[in-house]
Structure formats: structure tokens, C-alpha cells
C-alpha atoms as a PDB file:
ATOM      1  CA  UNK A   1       0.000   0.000   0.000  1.00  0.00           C
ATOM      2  CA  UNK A   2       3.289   2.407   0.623  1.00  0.00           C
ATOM      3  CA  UNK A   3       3.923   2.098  -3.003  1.00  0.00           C
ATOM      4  CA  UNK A   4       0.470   3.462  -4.265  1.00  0.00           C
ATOM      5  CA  UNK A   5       0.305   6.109  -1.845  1.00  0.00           C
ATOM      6  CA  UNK A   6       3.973   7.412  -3.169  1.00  0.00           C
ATOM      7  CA  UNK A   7       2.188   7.204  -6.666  1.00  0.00           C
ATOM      8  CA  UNK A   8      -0.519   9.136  -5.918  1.00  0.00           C
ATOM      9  CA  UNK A   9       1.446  11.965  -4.139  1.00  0.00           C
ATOM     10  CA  UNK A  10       3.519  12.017  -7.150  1.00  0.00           C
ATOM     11  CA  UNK A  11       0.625  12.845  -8.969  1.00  0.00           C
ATOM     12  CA  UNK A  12      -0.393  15.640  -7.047  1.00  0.00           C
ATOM     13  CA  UNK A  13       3.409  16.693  -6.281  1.00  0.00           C
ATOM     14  CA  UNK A  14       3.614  18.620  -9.425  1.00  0.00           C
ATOM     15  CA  UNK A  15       0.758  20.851  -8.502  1.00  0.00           C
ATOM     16  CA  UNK A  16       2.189  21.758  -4.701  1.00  0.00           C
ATOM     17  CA  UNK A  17       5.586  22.502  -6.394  1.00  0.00           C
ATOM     18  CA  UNK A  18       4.188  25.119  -8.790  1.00  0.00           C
ATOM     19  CA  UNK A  19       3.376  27.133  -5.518  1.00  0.00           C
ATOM     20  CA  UNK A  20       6.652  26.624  -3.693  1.00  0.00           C
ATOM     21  CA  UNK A  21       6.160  23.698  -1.636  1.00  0.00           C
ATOM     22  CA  UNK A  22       6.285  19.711  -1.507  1.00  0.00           C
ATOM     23  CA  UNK A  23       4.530  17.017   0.342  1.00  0.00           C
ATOM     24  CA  UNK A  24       6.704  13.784   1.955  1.00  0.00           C
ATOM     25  CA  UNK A  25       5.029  10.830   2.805  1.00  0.00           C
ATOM     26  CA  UNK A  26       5.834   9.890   6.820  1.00  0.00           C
ATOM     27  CA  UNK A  27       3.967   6.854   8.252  1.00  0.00           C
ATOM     28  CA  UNK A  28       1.314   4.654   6.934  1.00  0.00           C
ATOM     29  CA  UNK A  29      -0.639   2.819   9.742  1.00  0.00           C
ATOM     30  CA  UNK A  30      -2.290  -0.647   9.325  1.00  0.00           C
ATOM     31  CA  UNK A  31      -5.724   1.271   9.934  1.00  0.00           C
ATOM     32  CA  UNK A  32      -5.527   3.228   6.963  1.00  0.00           C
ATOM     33  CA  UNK A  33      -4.160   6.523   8.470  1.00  0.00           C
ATOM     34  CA  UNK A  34      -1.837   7.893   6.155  1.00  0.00           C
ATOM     35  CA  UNK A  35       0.554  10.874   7.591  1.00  0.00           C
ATOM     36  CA  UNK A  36       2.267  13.562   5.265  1.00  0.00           C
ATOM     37  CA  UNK A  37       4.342  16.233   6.204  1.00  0.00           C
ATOM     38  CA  UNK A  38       3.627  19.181   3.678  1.00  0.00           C
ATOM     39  CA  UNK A  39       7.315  21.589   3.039  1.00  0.00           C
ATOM     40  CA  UNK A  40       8.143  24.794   1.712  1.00  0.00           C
ATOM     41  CA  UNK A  41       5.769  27.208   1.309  1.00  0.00           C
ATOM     42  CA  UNK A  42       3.123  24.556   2.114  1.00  0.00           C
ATOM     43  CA  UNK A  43       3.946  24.263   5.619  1.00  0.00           C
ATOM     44  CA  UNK A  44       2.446  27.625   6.569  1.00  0.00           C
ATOM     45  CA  UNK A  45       0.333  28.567   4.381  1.00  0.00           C
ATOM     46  CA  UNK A  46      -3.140  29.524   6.143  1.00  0.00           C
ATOM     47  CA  UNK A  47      -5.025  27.472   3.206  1.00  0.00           C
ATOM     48  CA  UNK A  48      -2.759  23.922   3.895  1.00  0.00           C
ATOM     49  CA  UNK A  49      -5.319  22.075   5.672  1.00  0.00           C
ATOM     50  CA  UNK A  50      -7.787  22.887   2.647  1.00  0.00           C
ATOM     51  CA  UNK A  51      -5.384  21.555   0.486  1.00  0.00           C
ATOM     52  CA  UNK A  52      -4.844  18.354   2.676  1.00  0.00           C
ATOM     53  CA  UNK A  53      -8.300  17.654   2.489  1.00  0.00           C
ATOM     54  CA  UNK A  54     -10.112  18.632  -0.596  1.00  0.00           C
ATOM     55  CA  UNK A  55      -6.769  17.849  -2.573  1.00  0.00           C
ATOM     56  CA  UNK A  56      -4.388  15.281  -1.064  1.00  0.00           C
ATOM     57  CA  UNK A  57      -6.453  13.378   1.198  1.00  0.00           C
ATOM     58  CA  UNK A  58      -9.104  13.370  -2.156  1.00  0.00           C
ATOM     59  CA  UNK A  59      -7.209  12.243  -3.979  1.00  0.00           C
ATOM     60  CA  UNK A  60      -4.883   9.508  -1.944  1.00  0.00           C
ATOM     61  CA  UNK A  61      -7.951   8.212  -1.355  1.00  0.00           C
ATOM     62  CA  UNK A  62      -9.678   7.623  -4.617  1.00  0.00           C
ATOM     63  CA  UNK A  63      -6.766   5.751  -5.894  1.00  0.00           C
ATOM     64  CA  UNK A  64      -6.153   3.769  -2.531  1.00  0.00           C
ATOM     65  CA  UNK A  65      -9.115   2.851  -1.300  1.00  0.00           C
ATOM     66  CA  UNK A  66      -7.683   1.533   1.688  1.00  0.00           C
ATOM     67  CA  UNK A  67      -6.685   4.612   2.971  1.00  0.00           C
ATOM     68  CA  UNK A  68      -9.059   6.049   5.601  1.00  0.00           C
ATOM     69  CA  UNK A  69      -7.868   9.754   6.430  1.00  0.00           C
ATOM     70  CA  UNK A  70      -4.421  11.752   5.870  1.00  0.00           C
ATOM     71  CA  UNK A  71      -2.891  13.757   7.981  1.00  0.00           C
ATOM     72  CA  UNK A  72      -0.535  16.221   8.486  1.00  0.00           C
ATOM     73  CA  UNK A  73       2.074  16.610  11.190  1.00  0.00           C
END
């Protein structure tokens, strides 16, 4: 399941780099909790957790179904 997660944050990688930041992939529980660690000038921008959610975690999850939430920390 670490594998397809990698491949789907390379697919939305691109997009986060256009605006000065990056996303790493940290831990991937056995419950489906998937934790990212969003860089550059992701990491304090005011509209992150949007983009967590409606983007990353969106996505992630459409093409790993397994995956139950992501999160940042």
C-alpha cells in the first residue's frame, strides 16, 4: 500500500511545487491513516489544511481505497 500512496502523491506533487512547496510521505498505519508532512511554502500557508483535504487526502484516497484519512504533522 506504501507504493500506491507514493504514486498518488507524485501525482499531485507537481501541482504543490508550482506554488513553492512539496509534500513527503511519513507513516502509513495498518488502519488506513496515512501521515504527510507538507514543506516549503506549504507548511504555513493559512489554506494547507484545505489543500490536505479537498486535494491530497481526495485524492490519496480515490486511488487507494484503503486509505481512511491523511494527515498532516
Amino acid at each position: 500500500m506504501k507504493e500506491q500512496i507514493e504514486k498518488a502523491l507524485d501525482k499531485i506533487r507537481p501541482a504543490l511545487q508550482r506554488d513553492g512547496g512539496d509534500i513527503e510521505l511519513v507513516d502509513v498505519e495498518e488502519n488506513g491513516v496515512v501521515k504527510v508532512r507538507l514543506t516549503g511554502a506549504c507548511s504555513g500557508c493559512p489554506m494547507s489544511q484545505m489543500t490536505l483535504k479537498q486535494g491530497v487526502e481526495r485524492i490519496v484516497k480515490q486511488l487507494v481505497p484503503e486509505v481512511k484519512t491523511v494527515e498532516s504533522v
